[in-house]
Protein backbone atom coordinates (compact mmCIF):
# COMPACT_ATOMS: atom_id res chain seq x y z
CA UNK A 1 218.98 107.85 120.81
CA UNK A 2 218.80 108.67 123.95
CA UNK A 3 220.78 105.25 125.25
CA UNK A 4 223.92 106.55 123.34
CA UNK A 5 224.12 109.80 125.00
CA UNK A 6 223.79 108.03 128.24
CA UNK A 7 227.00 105.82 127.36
CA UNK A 8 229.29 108.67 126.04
CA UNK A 9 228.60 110.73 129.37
CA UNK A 10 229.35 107.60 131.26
CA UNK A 11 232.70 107.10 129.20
CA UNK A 12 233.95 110.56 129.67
CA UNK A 13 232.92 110.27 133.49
CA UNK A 14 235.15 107.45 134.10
CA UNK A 15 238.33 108.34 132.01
CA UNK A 16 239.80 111.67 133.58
CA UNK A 17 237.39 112.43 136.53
CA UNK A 18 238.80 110.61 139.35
CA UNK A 19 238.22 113.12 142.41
CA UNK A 20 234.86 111.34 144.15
CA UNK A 21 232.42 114.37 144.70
CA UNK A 22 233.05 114.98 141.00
CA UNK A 23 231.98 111.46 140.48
CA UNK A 24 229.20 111.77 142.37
CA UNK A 25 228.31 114.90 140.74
CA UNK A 26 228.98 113.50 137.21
CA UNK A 27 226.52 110.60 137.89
CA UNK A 28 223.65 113.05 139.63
CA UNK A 29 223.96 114.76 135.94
CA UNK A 30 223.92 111.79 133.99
CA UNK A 31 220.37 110.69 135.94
CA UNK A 32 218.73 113.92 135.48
CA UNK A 33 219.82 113.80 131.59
CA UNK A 34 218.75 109.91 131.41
CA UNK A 35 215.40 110.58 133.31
CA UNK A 36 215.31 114.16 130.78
CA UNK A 37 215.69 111.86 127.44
CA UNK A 38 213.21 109.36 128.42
CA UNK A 39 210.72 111.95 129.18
CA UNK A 40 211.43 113.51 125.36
CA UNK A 41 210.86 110.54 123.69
CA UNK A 42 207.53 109.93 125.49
CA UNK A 43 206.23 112.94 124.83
CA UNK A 44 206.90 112.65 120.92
CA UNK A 45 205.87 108.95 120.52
CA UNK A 46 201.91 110.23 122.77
CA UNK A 47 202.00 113.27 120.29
CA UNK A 48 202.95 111.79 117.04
CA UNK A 49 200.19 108.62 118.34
CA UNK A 50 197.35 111.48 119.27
CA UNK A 51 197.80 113.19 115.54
CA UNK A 52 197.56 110.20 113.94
CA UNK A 53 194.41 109.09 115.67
CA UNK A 54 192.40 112.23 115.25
CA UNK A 55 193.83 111.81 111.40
CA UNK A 56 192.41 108.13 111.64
CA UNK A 57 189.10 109.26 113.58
CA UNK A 58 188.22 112.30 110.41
CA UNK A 59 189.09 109.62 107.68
CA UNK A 60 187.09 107.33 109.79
CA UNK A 61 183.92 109.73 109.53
CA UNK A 62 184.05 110.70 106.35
CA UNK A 63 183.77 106.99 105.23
CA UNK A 64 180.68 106.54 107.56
CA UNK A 65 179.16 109.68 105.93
CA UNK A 66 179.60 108.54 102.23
CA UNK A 67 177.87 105.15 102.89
CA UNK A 68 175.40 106.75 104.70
CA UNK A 69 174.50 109.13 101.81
CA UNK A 70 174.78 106.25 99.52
CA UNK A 71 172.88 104.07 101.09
CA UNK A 72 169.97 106.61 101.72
CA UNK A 73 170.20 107.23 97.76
CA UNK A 74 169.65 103.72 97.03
CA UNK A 75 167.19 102.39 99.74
CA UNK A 76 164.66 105.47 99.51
CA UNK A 77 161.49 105.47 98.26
CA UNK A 78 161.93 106.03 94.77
CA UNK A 79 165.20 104.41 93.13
CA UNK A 80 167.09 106.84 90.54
CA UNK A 81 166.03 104.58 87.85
CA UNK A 82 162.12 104.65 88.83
CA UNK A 83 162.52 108.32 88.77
CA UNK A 84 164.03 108.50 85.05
CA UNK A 85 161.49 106.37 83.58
CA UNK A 86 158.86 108.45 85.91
CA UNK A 87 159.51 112.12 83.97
CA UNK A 88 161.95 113.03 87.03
CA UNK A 89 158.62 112.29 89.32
CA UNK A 90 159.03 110.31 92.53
CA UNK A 91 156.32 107.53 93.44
CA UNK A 92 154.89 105.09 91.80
CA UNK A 93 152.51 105.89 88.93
CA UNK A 94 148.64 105.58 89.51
CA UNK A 95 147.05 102.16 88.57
CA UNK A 96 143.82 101.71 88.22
CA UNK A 97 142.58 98.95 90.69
CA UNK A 98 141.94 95.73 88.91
CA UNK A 99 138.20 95.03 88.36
CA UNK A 100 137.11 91.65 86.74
CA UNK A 101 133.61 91.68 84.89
CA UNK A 102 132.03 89.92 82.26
CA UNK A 103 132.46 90.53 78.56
CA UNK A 104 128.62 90.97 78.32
CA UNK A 105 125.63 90.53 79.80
CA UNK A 106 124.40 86.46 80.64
CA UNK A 107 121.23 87.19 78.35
CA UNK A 108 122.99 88.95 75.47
CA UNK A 109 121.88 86.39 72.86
CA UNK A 110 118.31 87.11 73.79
CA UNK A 111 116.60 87.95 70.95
CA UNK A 112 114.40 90.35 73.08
CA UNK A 113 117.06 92.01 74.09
CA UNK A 114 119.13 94.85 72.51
CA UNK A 115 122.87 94.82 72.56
CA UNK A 116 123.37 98.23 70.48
CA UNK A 117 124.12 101.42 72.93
CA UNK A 118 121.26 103.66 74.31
CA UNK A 119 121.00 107.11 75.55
CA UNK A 120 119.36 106.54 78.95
CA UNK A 121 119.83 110.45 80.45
CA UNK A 122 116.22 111.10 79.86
CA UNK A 123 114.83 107.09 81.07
CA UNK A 124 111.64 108.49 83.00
CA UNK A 125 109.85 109.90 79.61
CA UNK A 126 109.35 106.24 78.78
CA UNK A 127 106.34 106.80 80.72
CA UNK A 128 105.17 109.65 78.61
CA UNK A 129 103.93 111.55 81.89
CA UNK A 130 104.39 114.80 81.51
CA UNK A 131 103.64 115.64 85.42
CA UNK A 132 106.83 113.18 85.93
CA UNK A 133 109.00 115.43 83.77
CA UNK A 134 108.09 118.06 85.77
CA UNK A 135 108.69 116.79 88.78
CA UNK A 136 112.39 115.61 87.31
CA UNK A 137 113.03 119.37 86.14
CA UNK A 138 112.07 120.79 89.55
CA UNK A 139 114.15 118.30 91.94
CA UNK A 140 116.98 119.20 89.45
CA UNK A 141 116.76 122.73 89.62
CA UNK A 142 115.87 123.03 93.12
CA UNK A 143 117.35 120.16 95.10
CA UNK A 144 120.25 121.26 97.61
CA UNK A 145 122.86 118.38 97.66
CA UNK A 146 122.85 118.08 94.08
CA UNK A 147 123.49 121.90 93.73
CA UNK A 148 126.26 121.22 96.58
CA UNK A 149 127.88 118.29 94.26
CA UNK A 150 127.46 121.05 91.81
CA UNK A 151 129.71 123.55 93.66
CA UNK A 152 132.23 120.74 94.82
CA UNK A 153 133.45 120.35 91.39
CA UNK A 154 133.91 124.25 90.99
CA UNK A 155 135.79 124.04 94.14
CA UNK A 156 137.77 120.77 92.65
CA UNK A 157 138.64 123.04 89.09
CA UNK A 158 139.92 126.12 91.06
CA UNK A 159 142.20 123.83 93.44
CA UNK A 160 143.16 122.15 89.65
CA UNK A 161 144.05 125.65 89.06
CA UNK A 162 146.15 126.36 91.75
CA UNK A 163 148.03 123.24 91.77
CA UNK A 164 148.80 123.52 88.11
CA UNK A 165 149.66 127.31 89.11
CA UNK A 166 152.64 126.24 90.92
CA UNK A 167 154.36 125.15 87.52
CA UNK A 168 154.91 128.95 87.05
CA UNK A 169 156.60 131.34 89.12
CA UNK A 170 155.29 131.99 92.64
CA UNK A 171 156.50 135.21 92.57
CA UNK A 172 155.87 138.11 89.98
CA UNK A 173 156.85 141.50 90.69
CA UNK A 174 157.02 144.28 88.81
CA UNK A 175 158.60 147.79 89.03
CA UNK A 176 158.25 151.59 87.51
CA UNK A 177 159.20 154.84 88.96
CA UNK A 178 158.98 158.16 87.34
CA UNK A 179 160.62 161.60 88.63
CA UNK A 180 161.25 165.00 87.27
CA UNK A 181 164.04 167.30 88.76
CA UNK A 182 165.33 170.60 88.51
CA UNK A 183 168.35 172.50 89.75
CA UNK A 184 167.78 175.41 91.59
CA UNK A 185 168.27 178.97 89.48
CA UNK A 186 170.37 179.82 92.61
CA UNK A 187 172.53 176.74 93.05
CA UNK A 188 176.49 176.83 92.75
CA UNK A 189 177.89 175.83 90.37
CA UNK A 190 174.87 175.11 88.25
CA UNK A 191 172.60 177.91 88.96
CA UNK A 192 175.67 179.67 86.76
CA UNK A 193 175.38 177.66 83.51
CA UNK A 194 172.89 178.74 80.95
CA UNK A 195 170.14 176.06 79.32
CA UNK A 196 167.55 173.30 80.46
CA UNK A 197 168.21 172.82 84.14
CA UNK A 198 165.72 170.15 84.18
CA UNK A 199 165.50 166.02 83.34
CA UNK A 200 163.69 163.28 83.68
CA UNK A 201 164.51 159.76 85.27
CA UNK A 202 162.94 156.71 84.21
CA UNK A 203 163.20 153.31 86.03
CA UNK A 204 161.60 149.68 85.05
CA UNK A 205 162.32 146.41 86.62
CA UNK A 206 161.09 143.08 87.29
CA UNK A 207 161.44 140.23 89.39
CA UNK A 208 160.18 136.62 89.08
CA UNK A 209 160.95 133.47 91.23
CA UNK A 210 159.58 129.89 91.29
CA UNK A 211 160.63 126.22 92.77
CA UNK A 212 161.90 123.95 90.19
CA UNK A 213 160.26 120.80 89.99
CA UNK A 214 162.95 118.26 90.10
CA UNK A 215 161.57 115.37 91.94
CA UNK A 216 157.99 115.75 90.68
CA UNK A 217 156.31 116.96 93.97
CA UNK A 218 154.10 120.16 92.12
CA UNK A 219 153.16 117.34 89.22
CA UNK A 220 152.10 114.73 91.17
CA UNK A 221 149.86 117.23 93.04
CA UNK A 222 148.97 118.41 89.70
CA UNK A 223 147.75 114.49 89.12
CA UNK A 224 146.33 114.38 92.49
CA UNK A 225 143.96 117.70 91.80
CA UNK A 226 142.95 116.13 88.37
CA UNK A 227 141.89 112.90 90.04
CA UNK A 228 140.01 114.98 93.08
CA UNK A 229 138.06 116.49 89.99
CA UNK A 230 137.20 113.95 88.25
CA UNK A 231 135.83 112.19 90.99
CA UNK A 232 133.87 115.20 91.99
CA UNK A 233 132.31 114.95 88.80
CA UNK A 234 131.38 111.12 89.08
CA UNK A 235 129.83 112.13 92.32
CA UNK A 236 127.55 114.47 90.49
CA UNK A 237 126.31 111.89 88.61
CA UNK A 238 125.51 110.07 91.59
CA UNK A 239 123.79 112.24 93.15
CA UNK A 240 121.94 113.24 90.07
CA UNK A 241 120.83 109.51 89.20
CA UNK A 242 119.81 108.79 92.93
CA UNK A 243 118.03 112.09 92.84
CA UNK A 244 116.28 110.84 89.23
CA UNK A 245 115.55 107.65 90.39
CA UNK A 246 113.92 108.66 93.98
CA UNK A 247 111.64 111.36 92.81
CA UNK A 248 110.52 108.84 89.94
CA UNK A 249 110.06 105.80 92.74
CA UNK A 250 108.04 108.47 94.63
CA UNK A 251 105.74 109.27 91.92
CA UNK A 252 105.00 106.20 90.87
CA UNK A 253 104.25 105.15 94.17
CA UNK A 254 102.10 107.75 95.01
CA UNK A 255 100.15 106.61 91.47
CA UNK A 256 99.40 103.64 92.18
CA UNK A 257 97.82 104.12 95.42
C-alpha cells in the first residue's frame, strides 16, 4: 500500500517540477512520507499480532481448565459410577475382613459331645455354689471398668444420635411477637374520628436450614457412629466375660487351697 503511494509522488515529482530546490524539497517529503507509511503498517501488523495472541492465550486457558476439571472428576477418589451404585455416598462400602474357620468343631462326631446350642450366660452355676453366685453378682454390680464399658456405649448411642441428627436441619428457629396499640385521644387527624382507636398486631415466622447430603459425608458418619456402637457393645461383653471368668478362677483357687 504504502509502495504505491511512494511511486505516484515520485511520478508527479519528476514530470513538471524541474527547478532543483523544489526537487530537493519534493524528495525530503517523499522520505518523511515513505519512512511515515512504513511506520503505519508496523504498528497495525504488532497490534493486530498482540490481539490475536492474548485471544490465543484466553482460548488457551480455558482448554487447560476444562481438562483439568475433567480430569479431577474422573481420577478422584470415588468415580461417578461408584457413587450411583453407592446411594450418592462416596467411598467404598464397609467389608467385613475375611476370616477363614472351620465348619465345626474337630470332635463334633463325638458322641460325648453335644452339637445342639447352649445358653452359657450363667456357666459358673454348674458348680451349684451359691457363695460363687454371689461373688459373680457383686463384681457385676460393683466392678469399675465394667461400669465404664457400661457408660462408653451410652456415650457411643448419644454420638449415634447426633450424627444421625445431622440428616435434619441444623437450624430451627422460630418466631412470635405480639403488640397492642392505641392512638392518642389527642392526635391529629385521628384523635378527631369517633370509634375503637385501638388494634392488635400479630406476627409468626419460622426459619429452618440444613446441608444437603449429596456426596454421602453425614451418612457415612452415620455408618461410622453405628459401627463405634456396636463395637462398644462387644467390648462390654469382654469385659464382662473376663470379669466372669477372673472372679470364678479366683474362687476356685482360693478353694482348693
Amino acid at each position: 500500500m504504502w509502495s504505491s503511494r511512494n511511486t505516484a509522488l515520485d511520478n508527479r515529482s519528476t514530470g513538471s517540477d524541474r527547478n532543483p530546490v523544489q526537487q530537493q524539497a519534493n524528495r525530503l517529503r517523499l522520505q518523511f512520507q515513505t519512512s511515515c507509511s512504513v511506520l503505519d503498517y508496523a504498528m497495525s501488523r504488532s497490534a493486530s499480532g498482540t490481539y490475536l495472541g492474548h485471544v490465543t492465550i484466553k482460548a488457551r486457558s480455558t482448554r487447560l481448565v476444562v481438562v483439568v476439571v475433567t480430569v479431577l472428576l474422573l481420577a478422584g477418589c470415588t468415580s461417578t459410577h461408584q457413587w450411583w451404585n453407592n446411594r450418592f455416598k462416596v467411598g467404598p462400602n464397609y467389608c467385613r475382613p475375611p476370616a477363614p474357620v472351620a465348619d465345626q468343631w474337630i470332635d463334633a462326631d463325638t458322641p460325648n459331645v453335644q452339637s445342639q446350642a447352649t445358653d452359657y450366660s450363667y456357666w459358673w452355676t454348674v458348680f451349684n455354689d451359691p457363695i460363687l453366685d454371689e461373688l459373680v453378682f457383686t463384681a457385676y454390680q460393683q466392678n469399675l471398668p465394667l461400669k465404664i464399658a457400661g457408660l462408653r456405649i451410652l456415650e457411643a448411642r448419644a454420638q449415634r444420635g447426633i450424627a444421625a441428627g445431622s440428616l435434619f436441619p441444623q437450624k430451627q428457629q422460630m418466631i412470635g411477637a405480639f403488640s397492642r396499640s392505641k392512638f392518642s385521644d389527642t392526635s391529629y387527624p385521628f384523635g378527631n374520628f369517633p370509634g375503637n382507636r385501638e388494634f392488635d398486631n400479630w406476627s409468626v415466622g419460622f426459619d429452618a436450614a440444613w446441608e444437603l447430603d449429596i456426596w454421602g459425608r453425614i451418612r457415612r458418619g452415620v455408618e461410622s457412629a453405628d459401627a463405634n456402637l456396636n463395637a462398644q457393645i462387644e467390648n462390654y461383653d469382654d469385659v464382662l466375660v473376663i470379669l466372669q471368668a477372673e472372679v470364678a478362677a479366683a474362687y476356685i483357687q482360693m478353694r482348693t487351697l
